[in-house]
C-alpha atoms as a PDB file:
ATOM      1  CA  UNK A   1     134.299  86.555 121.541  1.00  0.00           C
ATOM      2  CA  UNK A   2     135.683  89.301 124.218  1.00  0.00           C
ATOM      3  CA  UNK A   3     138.285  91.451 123.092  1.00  0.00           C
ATOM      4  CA  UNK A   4     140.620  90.655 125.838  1.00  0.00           C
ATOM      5  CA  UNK A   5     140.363  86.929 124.304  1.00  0.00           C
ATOM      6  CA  UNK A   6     141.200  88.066 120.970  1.00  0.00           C
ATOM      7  CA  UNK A   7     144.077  90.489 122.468  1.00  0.00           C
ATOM      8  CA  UNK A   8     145.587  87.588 124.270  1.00  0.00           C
ATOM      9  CA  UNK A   9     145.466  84.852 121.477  1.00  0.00           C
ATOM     10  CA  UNK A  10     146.661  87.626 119.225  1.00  0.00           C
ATOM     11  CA  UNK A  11     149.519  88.296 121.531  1.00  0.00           C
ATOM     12  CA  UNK A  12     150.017  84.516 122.061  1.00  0.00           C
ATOM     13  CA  UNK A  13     150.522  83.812 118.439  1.00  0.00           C
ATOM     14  CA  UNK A  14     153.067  87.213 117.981  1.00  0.00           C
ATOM     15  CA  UNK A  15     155.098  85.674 120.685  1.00  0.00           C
ATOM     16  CA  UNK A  16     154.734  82.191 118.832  1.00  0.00           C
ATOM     17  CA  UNK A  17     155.988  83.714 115.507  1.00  0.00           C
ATOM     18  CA  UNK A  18     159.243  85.344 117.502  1.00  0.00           C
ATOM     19  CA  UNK A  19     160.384  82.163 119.641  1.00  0.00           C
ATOM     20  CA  UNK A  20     158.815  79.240 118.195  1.00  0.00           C
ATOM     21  CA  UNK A  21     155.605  77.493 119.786  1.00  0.00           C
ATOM     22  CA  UNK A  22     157.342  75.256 121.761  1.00  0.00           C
ATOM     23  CA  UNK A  23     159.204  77.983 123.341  1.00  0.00           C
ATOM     24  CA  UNK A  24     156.286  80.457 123.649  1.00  0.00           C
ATOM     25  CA  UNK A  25     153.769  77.582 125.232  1.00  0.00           C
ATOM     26  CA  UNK A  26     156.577  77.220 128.162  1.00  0.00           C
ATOM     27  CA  UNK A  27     156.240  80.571 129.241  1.00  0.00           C
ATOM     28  CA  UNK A  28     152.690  80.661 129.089  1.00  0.00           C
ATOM     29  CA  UNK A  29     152.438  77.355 131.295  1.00  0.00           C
ATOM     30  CA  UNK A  30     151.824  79.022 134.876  1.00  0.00           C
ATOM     31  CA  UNK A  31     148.914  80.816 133.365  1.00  0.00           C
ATOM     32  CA  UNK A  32     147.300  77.695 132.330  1.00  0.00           C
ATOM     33  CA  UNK A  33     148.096  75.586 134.852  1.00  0.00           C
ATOM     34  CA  UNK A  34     146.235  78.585 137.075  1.00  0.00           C
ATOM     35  CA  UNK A  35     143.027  78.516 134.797  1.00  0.00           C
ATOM     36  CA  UNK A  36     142.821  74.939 135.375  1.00  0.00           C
ATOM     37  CA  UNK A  37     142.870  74.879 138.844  1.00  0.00           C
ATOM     38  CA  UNK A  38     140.702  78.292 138.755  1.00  0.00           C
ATOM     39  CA  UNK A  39     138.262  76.243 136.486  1.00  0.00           C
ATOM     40  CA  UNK A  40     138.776  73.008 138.911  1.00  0.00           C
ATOM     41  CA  UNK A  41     138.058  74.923 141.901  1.00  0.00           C
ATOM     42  CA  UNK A  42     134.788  76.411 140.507  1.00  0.00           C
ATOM     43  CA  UNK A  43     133.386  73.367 139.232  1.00  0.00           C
ATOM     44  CA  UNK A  44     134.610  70.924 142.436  1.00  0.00           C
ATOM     45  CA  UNK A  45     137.216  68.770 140.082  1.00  0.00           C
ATOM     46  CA  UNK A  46     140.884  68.343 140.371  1.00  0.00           C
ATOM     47  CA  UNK A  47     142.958  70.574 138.015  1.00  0.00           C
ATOM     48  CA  UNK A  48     144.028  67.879 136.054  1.00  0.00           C
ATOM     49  CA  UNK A  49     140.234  66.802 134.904  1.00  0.00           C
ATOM     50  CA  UNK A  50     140.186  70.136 133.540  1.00  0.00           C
ATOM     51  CA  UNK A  51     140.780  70.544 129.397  1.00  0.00           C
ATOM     52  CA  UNK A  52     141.394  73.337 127.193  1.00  0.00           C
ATOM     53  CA  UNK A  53     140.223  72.652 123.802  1.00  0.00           C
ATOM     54  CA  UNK A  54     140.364  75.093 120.754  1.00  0.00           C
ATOM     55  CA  UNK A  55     136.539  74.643 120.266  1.00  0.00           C
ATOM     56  CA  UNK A  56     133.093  73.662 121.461  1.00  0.00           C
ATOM     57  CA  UNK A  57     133.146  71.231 118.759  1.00  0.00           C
ATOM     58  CA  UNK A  58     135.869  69.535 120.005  1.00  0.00           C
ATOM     59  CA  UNK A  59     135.410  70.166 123.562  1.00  0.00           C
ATOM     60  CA  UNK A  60     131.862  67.378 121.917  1.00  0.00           C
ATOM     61  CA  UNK A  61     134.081  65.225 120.022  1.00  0.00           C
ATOM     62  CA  UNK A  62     136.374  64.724 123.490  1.00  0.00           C
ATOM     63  CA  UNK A  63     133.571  64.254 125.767  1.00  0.00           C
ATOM     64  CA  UNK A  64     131.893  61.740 123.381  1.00  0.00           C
ATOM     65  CA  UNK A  65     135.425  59.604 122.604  1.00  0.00           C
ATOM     66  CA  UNK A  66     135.944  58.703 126.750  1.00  0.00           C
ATOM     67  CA  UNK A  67     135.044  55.649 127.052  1.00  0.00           C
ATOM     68  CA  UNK A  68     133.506  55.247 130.830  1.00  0.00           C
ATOM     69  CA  UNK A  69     135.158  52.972 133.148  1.00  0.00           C
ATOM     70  CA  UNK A  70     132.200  51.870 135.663  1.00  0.00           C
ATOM     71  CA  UNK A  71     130.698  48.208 135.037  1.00  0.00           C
ATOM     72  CA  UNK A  72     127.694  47.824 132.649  1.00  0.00           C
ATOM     73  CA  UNK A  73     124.256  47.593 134.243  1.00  0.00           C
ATOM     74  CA  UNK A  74     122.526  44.053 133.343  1.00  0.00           C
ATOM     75  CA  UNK A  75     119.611  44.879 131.409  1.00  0.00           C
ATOM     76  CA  UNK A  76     117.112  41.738 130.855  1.00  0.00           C
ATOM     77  CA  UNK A  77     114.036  41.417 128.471  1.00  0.00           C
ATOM     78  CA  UNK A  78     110.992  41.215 129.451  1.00  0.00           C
ATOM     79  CA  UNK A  79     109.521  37.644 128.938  1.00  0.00           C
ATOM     80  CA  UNK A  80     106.477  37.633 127.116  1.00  0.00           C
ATOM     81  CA  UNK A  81     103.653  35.575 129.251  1.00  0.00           C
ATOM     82  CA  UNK A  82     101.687  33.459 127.147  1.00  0.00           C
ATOM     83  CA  UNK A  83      98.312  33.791 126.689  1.00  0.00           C
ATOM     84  CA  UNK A  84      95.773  31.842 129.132  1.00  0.00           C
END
């Protein structure tokens, strides 16, 4: 992980020890509401289809729990033909 990750979640969770996590995720808001639409922008999606998650793991488990919301293909057997 880059140190200037590790100095900001360090300095994220000093600030959450002083005020409270509520308090401190308030003042951090703007900066993630600009990484999403930084990310969004990038990528071609809205900000809002953007998630942080705490790990690649979960970033899976997310991605695997949507359920889709387009119409399921019709998918027929193929009859077996009898034998002549």
């Amino acid at each position: 992980m880059a140190t200037d990750v590790l100095d900001a979640t360090a300095a994220q969770l000093r600030r959450e020890s002083q005020v409270g996590a509520y308090v401190a995720e308030g003042e951090t808001a703007e900066v993630i509401d600009a990484g999403h639409a930084q990310l969004g922008a990038l990528l071609g999606v809205p900000p809002d289809g953007i998630a942080f998650v705490d790990s690649g793991t979960a970033a899976l488990r997310a991605l695997l729990s949507v359920r889709c919301s387009f119409e399921p293909a019709i998918v027929r057997r193929r009859q077996k033909r009898p034998l002549r």
